[in-house]
N, C-alpha and C. Protein backbone atom coordinates (compact mmCIF):
# COMPACT_ATOMS: atom_id res chain seq x y z
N UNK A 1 86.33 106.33 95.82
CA UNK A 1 86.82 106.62 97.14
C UNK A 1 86.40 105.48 98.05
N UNK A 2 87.28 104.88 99.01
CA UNK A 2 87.12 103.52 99.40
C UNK A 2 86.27 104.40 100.86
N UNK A 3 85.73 103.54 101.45
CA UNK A 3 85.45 103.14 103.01
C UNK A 3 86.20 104.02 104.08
N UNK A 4 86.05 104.81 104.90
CA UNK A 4 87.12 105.23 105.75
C UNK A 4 87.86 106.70 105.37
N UNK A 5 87.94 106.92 104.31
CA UNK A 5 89.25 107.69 103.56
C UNK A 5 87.94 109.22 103.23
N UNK A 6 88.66 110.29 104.04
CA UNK A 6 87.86 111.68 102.65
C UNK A 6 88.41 111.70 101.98
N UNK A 7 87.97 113.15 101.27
CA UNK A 7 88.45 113.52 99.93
C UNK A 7 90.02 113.31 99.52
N UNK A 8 90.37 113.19 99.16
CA UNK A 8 91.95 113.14 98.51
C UNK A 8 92.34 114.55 98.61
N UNK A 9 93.07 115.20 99.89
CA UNK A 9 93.32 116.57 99.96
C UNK A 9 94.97 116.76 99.77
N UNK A 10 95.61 115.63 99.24
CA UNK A 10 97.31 115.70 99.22
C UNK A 10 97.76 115.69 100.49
N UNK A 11 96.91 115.28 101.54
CA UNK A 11 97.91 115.18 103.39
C UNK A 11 98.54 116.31 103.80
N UNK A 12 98.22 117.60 102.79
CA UNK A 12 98.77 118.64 103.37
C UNK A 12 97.97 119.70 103.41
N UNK A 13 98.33 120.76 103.89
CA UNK A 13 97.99 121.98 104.32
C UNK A 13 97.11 122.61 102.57
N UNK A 14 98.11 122.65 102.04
CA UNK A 14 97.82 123.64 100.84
C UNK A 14 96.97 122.49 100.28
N UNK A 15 96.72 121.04 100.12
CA UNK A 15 94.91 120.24 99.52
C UNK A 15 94.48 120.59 101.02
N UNK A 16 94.39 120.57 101.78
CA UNK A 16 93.43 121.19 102.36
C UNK A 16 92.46 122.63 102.21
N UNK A 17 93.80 123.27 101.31
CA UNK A 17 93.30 124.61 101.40
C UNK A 17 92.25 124.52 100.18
N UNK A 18 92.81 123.82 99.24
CA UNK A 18 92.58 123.70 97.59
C UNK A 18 91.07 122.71 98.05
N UNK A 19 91.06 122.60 98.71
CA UNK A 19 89.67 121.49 98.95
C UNK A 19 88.45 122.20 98.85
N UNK A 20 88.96 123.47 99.37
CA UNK A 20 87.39 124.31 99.83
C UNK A 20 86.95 125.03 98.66
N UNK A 21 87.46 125.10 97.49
CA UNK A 21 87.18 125.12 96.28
C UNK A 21 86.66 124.43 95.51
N UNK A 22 87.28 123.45 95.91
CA UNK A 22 86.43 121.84 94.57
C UNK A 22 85.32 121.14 94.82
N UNK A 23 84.78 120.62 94.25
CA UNK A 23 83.24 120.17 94.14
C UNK A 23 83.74 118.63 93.88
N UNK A 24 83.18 117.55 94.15
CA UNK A 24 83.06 116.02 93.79
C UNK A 24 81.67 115.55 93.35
N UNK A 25 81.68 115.02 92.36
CA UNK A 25 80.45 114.30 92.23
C UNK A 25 80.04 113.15 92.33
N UNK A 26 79.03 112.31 93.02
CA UNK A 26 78.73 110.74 92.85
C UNK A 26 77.79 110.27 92.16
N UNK A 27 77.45 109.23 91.89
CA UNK A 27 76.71 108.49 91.21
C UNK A 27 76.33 107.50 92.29
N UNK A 28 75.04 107.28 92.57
CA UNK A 28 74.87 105.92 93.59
C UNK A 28 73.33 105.46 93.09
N UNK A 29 73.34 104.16 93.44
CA UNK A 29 71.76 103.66 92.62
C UNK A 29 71.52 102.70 93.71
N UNK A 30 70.08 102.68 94.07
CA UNK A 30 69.62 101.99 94.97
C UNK A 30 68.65 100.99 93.94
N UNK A 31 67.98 100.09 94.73
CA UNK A 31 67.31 98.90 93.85
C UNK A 31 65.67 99.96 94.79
N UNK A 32 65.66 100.45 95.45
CA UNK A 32 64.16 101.16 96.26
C UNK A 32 63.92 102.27 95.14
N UNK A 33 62.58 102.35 94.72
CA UNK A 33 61.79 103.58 94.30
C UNK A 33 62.01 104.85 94.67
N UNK A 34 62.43 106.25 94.16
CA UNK A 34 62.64 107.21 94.93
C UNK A 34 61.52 107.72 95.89
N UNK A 35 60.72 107.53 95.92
CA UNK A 35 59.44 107.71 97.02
C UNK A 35 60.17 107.06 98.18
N UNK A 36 60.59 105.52 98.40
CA UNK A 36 60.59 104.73 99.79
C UNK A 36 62.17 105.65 100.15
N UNK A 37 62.75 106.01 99.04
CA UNK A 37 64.31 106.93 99.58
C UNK A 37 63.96 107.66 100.14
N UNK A 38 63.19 108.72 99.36
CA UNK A 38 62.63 110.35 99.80
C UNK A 38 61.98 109.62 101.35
N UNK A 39 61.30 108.88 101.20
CA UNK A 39 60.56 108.83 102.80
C UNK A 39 61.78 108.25 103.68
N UNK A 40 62.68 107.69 103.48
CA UNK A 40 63.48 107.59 104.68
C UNK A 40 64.61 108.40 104.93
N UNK A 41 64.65 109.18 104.02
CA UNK A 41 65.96 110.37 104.29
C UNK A 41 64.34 111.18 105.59
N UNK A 42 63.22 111.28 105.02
CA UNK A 42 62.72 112.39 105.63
C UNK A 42 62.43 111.77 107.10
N UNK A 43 62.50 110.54 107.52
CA UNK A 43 62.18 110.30 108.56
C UNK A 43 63.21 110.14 109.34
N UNK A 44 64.53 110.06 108.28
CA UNK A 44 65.71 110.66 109.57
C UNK A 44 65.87 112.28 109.65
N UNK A 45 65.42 112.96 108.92
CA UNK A 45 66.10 114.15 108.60
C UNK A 45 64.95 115.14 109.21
N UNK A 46 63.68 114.71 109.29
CA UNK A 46 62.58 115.94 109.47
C UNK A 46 62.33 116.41 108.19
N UNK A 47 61.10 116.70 108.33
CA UNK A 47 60.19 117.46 106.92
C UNK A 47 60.72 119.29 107.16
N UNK A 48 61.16 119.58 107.96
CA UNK A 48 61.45 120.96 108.65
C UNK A 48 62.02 121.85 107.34
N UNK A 49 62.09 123.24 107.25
CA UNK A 49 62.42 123.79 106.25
C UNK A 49 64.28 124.14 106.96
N UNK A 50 64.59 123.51 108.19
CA UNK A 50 65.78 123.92 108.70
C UNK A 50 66.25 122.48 109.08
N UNK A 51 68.07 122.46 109.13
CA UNK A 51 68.29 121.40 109.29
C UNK A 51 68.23 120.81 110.41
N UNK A 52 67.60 119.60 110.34
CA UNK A 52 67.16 118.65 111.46
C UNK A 52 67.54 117.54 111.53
N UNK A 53 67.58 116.48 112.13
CA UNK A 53 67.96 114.80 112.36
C UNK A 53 67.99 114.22 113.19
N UNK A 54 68.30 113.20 113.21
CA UNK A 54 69.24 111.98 114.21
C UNK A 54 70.31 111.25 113.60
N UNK A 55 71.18 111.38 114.76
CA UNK A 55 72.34 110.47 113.90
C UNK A 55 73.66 111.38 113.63
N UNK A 56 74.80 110.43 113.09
CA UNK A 56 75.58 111.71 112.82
C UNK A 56 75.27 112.28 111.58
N UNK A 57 74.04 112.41 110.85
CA UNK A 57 73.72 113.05 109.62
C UNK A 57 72.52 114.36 109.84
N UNK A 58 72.53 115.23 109.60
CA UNK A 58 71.22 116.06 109.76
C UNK A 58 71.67 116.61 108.31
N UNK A 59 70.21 117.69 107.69
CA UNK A 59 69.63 117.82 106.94
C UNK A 59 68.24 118.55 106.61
N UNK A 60 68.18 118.18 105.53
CA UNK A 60 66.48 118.72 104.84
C UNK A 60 66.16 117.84 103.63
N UNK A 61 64.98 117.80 103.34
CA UNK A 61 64.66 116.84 102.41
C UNK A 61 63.64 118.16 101.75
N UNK A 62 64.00 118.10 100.40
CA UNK A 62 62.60 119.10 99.28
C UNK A 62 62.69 118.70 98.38
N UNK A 63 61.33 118.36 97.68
CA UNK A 63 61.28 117.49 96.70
C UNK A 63 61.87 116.34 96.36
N UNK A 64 62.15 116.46 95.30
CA UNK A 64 62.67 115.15 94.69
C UNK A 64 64.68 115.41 95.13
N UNK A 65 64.91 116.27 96.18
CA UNK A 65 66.26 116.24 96.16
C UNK A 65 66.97 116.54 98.00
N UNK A 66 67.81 116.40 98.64
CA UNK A 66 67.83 116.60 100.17
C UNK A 66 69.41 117.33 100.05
N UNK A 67 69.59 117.94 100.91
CA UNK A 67 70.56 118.46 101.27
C UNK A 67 71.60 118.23 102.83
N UNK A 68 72.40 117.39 102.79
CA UNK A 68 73.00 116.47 103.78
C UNK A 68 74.18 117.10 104.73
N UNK A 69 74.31 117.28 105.70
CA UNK A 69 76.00 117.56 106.38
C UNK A 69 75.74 116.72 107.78
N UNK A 70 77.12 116.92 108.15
CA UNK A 70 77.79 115.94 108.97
C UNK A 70 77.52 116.62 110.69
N UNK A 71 76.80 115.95 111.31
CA UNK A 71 76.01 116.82 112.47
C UNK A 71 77.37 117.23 113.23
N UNK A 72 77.65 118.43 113.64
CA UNK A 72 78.76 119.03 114.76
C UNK A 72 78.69 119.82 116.21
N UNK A 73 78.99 119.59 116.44
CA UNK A 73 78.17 120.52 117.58
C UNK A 73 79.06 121.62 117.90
N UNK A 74 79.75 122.05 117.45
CA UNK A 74 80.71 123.84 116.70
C UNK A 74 80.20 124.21 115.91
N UNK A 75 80.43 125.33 115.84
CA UNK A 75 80.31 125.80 114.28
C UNK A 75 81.71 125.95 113.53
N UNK A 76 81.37 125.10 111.95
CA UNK A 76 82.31 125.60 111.06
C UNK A 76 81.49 125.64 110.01
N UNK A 77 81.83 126.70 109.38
CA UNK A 77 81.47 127.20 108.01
C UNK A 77 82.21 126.88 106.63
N UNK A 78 83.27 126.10 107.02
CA UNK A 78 83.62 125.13 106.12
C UNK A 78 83.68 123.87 105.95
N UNK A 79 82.01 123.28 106.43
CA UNK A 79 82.00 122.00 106.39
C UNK A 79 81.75 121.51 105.27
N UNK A 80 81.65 120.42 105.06
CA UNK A 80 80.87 120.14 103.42
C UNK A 80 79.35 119.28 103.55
N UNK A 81 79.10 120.23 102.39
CA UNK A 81 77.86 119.69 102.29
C UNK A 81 77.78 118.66 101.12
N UNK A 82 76.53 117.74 101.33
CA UNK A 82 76.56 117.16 100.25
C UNK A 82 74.79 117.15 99.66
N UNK A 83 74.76 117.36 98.40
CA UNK A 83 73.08 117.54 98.00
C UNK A 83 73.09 116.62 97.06
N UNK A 84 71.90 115.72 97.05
CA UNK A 84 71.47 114.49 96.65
C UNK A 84 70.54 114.61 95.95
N UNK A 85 70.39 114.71 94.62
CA UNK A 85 69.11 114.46 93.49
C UNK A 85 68.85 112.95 93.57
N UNK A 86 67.54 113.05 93.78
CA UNK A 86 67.01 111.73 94.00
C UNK A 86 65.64 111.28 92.89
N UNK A 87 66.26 110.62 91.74
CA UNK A 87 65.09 110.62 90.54
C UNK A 87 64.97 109.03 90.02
N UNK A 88 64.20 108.46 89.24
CA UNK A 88 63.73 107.65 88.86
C UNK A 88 64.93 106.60 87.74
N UNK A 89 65.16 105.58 87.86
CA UNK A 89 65.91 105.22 86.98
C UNK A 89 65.06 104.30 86.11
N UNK A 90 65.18 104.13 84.47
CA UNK A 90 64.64 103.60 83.52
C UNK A 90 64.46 101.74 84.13
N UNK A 91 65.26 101.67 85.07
CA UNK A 91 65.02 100.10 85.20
C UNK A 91 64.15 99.97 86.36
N UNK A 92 63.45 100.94 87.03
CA UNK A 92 62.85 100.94 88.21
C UNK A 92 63.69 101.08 89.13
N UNK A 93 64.48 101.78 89.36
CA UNK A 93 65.21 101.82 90.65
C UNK A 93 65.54 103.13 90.89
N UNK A 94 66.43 103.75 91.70
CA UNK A 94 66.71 104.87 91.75
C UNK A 94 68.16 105.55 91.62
N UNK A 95 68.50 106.53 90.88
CA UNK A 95 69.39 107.20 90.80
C UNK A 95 69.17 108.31 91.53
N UNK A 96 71.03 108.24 92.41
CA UNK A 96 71.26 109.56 93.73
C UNK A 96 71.98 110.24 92.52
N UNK A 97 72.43 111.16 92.50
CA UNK A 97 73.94 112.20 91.89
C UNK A 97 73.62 113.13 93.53
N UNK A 98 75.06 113.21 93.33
CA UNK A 98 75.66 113.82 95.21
C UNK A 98 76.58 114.75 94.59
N UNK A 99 76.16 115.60 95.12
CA UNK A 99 77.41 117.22 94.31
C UNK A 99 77.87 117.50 96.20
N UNK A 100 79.59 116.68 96.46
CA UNK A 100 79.90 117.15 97.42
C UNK A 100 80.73 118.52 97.55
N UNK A 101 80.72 119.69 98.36
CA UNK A 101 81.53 120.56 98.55
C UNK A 101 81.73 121.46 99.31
N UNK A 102 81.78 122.52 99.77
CA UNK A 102 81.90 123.45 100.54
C UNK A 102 80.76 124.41 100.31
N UNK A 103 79.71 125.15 101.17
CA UNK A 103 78.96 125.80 100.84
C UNK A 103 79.58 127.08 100.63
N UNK A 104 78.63 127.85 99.18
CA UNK A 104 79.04 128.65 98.33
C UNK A 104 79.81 130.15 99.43
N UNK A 105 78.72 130.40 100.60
CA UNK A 105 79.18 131.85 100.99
C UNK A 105 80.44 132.18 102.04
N UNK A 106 80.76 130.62 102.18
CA UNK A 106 82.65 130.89 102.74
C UNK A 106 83.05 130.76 101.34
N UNK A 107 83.28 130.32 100.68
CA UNK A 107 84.00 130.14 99.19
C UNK A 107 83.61 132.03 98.73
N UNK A 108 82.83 132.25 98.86
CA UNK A 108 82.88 133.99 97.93
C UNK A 108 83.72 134.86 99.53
N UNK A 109 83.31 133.81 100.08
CA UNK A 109 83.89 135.61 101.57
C UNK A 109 85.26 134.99 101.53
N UNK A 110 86.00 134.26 101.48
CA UNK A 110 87.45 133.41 101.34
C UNK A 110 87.74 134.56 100.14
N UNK A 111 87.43 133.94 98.92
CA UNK A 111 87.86 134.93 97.40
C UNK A 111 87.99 136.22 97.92
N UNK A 112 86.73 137.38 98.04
CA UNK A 112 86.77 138.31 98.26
C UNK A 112 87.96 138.59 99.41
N UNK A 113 88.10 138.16 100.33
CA UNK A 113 89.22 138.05 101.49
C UNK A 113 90.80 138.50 100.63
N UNK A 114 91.07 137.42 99.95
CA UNK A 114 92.37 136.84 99.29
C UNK A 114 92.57 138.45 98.39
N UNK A 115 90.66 138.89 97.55
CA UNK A 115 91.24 139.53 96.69
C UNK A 115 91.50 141.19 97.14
N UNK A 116 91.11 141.45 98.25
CA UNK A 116 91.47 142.58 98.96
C UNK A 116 92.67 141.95 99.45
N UNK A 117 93.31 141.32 99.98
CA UNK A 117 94.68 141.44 100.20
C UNK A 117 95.84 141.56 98.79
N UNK A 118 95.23 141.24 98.02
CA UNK A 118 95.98 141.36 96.72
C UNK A 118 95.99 142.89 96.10
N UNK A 119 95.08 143.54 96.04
CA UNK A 119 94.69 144.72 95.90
C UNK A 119 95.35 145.76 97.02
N UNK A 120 95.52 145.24 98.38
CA UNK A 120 96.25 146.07 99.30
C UNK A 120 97.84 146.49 98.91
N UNK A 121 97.97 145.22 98.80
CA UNK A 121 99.48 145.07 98.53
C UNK A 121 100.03 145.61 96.95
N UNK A 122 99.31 145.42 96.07
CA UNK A 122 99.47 145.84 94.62
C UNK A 122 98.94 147.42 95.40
N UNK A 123 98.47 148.01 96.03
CA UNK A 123 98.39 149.57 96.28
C UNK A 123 99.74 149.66 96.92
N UNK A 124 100.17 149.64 98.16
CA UNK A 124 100.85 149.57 98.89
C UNK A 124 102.07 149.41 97.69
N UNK A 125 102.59 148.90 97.20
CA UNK A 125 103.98 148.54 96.01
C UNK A 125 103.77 149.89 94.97
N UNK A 126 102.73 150.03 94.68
CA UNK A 126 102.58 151.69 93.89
C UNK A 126 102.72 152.30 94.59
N UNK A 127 102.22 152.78 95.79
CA UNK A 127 102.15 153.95 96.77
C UNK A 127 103.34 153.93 96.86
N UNK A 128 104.32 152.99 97.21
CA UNK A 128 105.73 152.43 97.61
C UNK A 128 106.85 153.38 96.72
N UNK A 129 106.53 153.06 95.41
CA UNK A 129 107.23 153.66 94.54
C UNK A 129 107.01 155.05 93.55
N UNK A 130 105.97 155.71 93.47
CA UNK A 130 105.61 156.36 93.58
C UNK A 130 106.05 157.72 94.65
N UNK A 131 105.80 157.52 95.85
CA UNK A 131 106.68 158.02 96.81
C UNK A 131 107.70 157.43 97.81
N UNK A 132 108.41 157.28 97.71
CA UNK A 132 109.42 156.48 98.56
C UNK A 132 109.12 157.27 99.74
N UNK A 133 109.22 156.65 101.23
CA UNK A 133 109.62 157.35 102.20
C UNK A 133 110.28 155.67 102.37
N UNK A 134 111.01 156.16 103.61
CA UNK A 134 111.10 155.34 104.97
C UNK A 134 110.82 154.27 105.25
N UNK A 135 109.77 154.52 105.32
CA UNK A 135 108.70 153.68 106.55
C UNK A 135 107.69 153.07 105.44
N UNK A 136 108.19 153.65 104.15
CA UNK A 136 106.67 152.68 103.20
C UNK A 136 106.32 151.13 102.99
N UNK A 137 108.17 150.39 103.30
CA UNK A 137 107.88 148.96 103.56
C UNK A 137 107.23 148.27 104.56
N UNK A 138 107.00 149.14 105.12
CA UNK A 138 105.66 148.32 106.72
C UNK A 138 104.17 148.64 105.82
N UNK A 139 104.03 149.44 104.93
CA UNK A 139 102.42 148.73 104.07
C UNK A 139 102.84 147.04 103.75
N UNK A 140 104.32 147.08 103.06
CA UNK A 140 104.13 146.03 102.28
C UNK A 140 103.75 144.68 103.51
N UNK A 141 103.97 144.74 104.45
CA UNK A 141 103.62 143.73 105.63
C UNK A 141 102.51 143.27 105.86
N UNK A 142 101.69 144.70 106.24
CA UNK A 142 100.44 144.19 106.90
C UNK A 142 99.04 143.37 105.95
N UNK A 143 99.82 142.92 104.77
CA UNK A 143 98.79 141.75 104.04
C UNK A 143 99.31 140.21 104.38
N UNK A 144 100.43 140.76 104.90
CA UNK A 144 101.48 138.78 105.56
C UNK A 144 100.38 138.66 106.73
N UNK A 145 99.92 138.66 107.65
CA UNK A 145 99.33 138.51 108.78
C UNK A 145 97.88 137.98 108.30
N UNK A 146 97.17 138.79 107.25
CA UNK A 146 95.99 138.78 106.89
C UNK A 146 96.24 137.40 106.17
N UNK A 147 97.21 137.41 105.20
CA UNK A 147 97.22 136.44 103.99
C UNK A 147 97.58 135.32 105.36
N UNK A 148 98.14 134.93 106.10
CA UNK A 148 98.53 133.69 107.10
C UNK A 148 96.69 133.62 107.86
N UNK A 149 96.30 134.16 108.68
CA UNK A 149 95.31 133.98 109.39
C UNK A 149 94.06 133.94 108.14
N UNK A 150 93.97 134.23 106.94
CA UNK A 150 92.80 133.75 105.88
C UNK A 150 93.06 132.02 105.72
N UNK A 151 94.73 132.00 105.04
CA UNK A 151 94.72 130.48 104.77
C UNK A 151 94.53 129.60 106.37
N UNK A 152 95.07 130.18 107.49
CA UNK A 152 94.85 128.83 108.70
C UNK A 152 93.88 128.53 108.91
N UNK A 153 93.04 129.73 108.63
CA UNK A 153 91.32 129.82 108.73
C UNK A 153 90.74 128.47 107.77
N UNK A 154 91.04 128.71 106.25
CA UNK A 154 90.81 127.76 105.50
C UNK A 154 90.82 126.38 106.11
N UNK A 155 92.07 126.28 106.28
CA UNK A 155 93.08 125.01 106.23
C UNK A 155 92.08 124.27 107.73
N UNK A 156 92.19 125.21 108.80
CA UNK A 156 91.71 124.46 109.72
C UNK A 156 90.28 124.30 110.12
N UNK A 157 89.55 124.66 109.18
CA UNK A 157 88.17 124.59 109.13
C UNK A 157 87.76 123.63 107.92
N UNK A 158 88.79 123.12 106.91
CA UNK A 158 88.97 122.06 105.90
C UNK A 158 89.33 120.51 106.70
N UNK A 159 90.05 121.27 107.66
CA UNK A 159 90.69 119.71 108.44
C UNK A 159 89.76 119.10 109.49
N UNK A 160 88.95 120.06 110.04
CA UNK A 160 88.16 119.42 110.80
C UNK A 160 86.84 119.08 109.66
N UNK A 161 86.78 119.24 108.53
CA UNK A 161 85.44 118.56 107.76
C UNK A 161 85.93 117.81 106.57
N UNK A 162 87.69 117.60 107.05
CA UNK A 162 88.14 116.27 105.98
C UNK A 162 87.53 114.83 105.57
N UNK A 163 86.40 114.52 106.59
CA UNK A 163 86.02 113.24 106.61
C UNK A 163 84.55 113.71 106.53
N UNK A 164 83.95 114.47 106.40
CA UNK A 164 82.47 115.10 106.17
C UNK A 164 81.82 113.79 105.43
N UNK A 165 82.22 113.89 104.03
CA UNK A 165 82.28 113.84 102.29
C UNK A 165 81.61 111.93 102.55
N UNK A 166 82.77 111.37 103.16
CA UNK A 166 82.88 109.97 103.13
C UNK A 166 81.64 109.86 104.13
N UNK A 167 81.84 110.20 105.41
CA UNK A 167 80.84 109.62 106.48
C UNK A 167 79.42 110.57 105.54
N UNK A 168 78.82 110.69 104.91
CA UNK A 168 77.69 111.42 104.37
C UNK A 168 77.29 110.44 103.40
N UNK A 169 78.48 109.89 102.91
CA UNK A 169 77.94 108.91 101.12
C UNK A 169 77.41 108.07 101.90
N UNK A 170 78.32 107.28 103.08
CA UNK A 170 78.32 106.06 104.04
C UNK A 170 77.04 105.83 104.25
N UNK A 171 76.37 106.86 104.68
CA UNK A 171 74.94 106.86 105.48
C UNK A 171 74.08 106.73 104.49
N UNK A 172 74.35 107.71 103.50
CA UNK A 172 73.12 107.18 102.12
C UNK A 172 73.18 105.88 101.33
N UNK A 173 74.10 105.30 101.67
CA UNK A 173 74.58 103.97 101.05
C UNK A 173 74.05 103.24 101.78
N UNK A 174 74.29 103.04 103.09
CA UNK A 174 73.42 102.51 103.95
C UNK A 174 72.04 102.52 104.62
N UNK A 175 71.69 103.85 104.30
CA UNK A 175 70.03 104.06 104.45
C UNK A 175 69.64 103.82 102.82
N UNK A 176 70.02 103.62 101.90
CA UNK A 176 69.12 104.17 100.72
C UNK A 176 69.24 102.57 100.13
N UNK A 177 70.48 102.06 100.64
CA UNK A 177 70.80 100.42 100.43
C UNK A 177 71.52 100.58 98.62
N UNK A 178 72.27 101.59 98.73
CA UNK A 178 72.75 102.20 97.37
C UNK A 178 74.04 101.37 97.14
N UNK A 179 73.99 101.34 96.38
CA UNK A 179 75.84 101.21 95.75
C UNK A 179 76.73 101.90 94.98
């Protein structure tokens, strides 16, 4: 992934949506000891057990590994995070691995979301036929409203943390002097 560019979401709505699902992984190696890393993630980030910083990066640093996002001053719950194992490489240097993605408890409340509307509507189509009345095609509706306001939810809480991913490597590349 070059300079500038997030994740590869297809420029549309639906990789946007598909984004908040997938995970990326990096590889980055600095020529510094993981000690002089670990100490300068922690002196931007705070030793704090909550996320802290300066910069557009805040964070936490524990142990041998830190946990990174993109400072906002909203809240979205579908930003991405990115967590950084930070260990020893056989030539003296250091190896990052960066697992970028969406944190896990919008990804289960999204699913669970999707799978009660699926379940409404698969009731609602039995109930439907089962007893016919009238008026039974207005169940089949009221999962269109839910199913539109779950995905815009997605989509536009994906679009504002489209560039998370990149500006996050950027900073460890440039604080950690990685490549």
């Amino acid at each position: 992934m070059s300079e500038g560019q997030g994740r590869d979401t297809g420029g549309t709505a639906l990789g946007l949506f598909r984004s908040a699902w997938k995970i990326s992984r990096t590889s980055l190696t600095s020529p510094l000891c993981p000690d002089e890393c670990l100490n300068r993630l922690k002196s931007d980030l705070g030793a704090s057990i909550f996320m802290s910083g300066v910069g557009p990066v805040v964070g936490r640093v524990n142990g041998g590994s830190a946990t990174l996002v993109r400072r906002i001053r909203y809240g979205n719950g579908f930003r991405t995070y990115v967590r950084a194992r930070i260990r020893e490489t056989a030539l003296g240097g250091t190896s990052i691995d960066c697992v970028a993605g969406m944190h896990a408890w919008p990804r289960v409340f999204m699913t669970v979301w999707f799978a009660f509307i699926l379940v409404w509507w698969v009731g609602a189509v039995a109930a439907t036929l089962a007893t016919p009345t009238p008026m039974a095609w207005l169940f089949w509706l009221v999962p269109v409203p839910m199913l539109g306001f779950g995905f815009a939810l997605v989509v536009g809480g994906r679009y504002l943390a489209r560039n998370d991913e990149t500006l996050i490597l950027s900073y460890l590349r440039r604080r950690l002097e990685a490549a």
